[in-house]
N, C-alpha and C. Protein backbone atom coordinates (compact mmCIF):
# COMPACT_ATOMS: atom_id res chain seq x y z
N UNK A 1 135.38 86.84 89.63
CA UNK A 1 134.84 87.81 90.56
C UNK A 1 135.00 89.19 89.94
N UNK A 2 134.04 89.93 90.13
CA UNK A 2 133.95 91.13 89.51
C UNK A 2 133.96 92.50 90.58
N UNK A 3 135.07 92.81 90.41
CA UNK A 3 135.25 94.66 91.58
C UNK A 3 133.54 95.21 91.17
N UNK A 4 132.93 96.10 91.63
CA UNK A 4 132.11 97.03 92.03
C UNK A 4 132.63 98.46 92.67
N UNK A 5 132.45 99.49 92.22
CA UNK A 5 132.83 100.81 93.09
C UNK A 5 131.34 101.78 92.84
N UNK A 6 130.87 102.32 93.70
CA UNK A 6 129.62 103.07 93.88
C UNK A 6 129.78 104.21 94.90
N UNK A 7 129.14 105.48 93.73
CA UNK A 7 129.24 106.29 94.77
C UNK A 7 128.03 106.74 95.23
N UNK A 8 128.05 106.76 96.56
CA UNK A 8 126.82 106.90 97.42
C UNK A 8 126.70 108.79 97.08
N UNK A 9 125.10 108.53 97.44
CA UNK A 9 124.39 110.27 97.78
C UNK A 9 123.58 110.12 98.90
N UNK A 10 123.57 110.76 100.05
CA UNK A 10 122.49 111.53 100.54
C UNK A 10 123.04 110.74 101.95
N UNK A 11 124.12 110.07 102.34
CA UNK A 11 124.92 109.45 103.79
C UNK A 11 125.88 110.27 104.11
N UNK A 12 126.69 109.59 104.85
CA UNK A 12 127.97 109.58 105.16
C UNK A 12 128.96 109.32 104.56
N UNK A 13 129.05 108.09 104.33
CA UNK A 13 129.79 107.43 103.25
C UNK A 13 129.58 107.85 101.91
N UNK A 14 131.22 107.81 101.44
CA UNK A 14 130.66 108.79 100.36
C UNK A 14 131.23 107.63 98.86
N UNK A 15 131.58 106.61 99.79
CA UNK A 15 131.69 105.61 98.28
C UNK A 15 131.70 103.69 98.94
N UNK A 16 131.26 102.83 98.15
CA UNK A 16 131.23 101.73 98.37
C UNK A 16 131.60 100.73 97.67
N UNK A 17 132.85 99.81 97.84
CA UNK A 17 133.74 99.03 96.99
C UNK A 17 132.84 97.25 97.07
N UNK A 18 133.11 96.42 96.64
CA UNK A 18 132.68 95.63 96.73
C UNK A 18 133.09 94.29 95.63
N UNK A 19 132.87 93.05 95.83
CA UNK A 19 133.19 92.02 94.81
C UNK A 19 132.15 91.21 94.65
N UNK A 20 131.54 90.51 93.44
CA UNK A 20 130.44 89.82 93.38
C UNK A 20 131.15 88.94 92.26
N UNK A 21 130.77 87.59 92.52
CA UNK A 21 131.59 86.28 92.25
C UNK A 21 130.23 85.75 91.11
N UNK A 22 130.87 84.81 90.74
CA UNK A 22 129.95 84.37 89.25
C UNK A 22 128.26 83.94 89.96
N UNK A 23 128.43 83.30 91.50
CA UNK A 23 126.81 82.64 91.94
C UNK A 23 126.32 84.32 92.52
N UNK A 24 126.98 85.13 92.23
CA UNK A 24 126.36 86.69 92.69
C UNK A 24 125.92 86.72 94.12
N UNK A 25 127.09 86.56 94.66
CA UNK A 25 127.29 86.35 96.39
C UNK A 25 128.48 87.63 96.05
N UNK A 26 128.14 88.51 97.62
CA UNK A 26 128.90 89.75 97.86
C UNK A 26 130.38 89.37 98.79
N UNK A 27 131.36 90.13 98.70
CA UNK A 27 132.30 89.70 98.82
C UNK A 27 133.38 90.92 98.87
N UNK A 28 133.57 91.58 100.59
CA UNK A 28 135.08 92.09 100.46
C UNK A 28 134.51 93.74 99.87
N UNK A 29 133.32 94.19 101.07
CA UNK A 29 132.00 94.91 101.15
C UNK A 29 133.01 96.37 101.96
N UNK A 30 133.18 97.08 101.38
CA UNK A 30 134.14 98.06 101.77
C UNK A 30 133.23 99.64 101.72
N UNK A 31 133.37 100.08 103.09
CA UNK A 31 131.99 100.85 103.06
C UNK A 31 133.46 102.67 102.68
N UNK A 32 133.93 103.83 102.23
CA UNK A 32 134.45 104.65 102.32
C UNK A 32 133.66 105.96 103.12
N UNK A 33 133.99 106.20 104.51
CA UNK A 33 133.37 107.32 105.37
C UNK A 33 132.30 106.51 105.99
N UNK A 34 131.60 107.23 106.23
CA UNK A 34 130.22 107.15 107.67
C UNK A 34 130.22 106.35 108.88
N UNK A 35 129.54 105.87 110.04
CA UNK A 35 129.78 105.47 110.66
C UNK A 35 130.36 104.32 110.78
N UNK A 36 131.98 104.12 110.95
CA UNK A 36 132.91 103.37 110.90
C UNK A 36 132.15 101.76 111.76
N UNK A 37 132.08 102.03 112.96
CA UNK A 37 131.28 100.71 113.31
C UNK A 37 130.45 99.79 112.88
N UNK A 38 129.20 100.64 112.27
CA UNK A 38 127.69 100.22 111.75
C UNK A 38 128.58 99.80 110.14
N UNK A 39 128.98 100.57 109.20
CA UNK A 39 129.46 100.20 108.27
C UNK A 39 130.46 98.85 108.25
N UNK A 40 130.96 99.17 108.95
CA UNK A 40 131.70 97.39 109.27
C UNK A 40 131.27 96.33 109.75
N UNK A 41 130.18 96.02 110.37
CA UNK A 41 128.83 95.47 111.13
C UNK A 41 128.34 94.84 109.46
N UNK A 42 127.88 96.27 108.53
CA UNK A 42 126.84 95.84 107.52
C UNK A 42 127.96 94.49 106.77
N UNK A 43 128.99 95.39 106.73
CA UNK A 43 129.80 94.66 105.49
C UNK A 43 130.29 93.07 106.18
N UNK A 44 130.34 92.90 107.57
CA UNK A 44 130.60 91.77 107.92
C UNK A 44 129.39 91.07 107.61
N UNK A 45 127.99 91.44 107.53
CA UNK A 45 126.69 90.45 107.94
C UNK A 45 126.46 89.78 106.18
N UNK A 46 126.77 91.22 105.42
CA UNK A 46 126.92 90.83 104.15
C UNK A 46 127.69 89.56 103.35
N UNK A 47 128.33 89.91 103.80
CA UNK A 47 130.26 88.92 103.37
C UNK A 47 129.36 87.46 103.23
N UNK A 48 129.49 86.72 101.68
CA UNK A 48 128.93 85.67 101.27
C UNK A 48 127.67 85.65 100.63
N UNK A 49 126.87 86.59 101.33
CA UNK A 49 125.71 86.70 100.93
C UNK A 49 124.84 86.53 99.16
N UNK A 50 124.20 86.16 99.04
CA UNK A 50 123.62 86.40 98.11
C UNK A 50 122.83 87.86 97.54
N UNK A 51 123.30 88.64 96.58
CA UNK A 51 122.78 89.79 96.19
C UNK A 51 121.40 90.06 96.39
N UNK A 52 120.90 89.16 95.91
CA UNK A 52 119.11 89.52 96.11
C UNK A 52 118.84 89.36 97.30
N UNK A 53 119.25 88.46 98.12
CA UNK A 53 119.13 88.02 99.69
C UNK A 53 119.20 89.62 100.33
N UNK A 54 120.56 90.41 100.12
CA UNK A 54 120.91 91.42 100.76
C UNK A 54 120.20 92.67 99.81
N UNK A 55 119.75 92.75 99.13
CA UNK A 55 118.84 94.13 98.57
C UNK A 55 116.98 93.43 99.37
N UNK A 56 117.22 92.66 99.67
CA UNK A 56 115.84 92.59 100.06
C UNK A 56 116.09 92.96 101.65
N UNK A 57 117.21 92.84 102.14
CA UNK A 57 116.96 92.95 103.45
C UNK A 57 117.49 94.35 103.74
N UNK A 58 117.77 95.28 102.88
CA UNK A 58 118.62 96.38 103.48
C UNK A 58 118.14 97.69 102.46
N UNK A 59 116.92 96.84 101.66
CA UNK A 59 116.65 98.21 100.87
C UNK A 59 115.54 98.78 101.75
N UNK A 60 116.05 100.11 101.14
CA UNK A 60 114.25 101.20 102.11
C UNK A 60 115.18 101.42 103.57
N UNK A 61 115.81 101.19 104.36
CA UNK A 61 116.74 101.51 105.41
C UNK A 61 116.95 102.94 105.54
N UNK A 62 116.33 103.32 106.40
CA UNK A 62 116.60 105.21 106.62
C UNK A 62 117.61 105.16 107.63
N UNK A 63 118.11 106.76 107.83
CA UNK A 63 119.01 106.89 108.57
C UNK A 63 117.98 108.29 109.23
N UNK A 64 117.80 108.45 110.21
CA UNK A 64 116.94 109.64 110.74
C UNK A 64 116.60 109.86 109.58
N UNK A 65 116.45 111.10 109.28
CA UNK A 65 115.79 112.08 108.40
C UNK A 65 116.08 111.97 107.27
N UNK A 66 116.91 111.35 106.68
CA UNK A 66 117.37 111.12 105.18
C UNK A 66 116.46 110.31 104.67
N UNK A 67 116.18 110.35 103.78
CA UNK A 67 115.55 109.75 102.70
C UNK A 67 115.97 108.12 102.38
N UNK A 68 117.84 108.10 102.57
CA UNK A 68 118.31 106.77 102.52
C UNK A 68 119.58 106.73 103.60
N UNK A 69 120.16 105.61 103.56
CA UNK A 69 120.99 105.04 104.69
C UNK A 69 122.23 104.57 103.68
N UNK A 70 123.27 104.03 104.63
CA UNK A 70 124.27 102.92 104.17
C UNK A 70 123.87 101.90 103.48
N UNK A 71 123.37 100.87 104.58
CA UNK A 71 122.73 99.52 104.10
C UNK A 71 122.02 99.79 102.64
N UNK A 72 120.81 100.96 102.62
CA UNK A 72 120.16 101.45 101.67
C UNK A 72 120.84 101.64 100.41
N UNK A 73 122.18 102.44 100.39
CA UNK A 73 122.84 102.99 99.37
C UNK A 73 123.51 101.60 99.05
N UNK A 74 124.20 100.29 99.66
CA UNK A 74 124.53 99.43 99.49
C UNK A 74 123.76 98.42 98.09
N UNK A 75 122.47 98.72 99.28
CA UNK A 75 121.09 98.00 98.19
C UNK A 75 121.48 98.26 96.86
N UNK A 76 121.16 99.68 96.73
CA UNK A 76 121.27 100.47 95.09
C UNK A 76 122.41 100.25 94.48
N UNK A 77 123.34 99.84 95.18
CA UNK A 77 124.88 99.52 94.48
C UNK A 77 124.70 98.17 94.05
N UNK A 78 124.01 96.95 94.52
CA UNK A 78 124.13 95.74 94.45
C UNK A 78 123.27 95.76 93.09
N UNK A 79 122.33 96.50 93.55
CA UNK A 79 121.14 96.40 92.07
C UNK A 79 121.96 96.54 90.79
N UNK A 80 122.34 98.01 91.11
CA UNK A 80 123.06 98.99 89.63
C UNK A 80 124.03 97.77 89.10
N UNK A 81 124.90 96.66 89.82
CA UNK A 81 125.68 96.05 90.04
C UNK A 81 125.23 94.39 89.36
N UNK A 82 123.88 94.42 89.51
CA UNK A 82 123.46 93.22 88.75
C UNK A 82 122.61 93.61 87.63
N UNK A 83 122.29 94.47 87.79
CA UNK A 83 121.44 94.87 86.05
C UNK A 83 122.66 95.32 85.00
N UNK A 84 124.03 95.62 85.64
CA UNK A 84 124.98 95.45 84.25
C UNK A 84 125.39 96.83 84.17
């Protein structure tokens, strides 16, 4: 299993921890800042998941007026996270 740390731009959260295991299933999805609820929500729905499964379902995710979201910035972490 391989740690992940990402730092988010343009949220709340201003960093995102994470573990991705050799079948590249997410794992132990640790959101740092923004909305404490919704961020713990994402990281529970996540937990097991398959990487591509969860960038398909959470990329493009706005937050009002921002450009990107949590879930969103998650996406970009999972990507950055499997291209190496």
């Amino acid at each position: 299993m391989k740690h992940h740390v990402y730092n988010t731009f343009g949220t709340c959260s201003e960093q995102i921890e994470f573990d991705l295991d050799d079948q590249r299933r997410l794992h132990n999805v640790v959101f740092h800042g923004g909305c404490h609820g919704n961020t713990q929500g994402v990281s529970r729905l996540v937990e097991g998941m398959e990487a591509d499964e969860a960038v398909s379902r959470l990329e493009g995710i706005l937050c009002k007026s921002k450009p990107t979201s949590c879930p969103d910035q998650l996406a970009r972490a999972i990507k950055e996270a499997v291209a190496g």
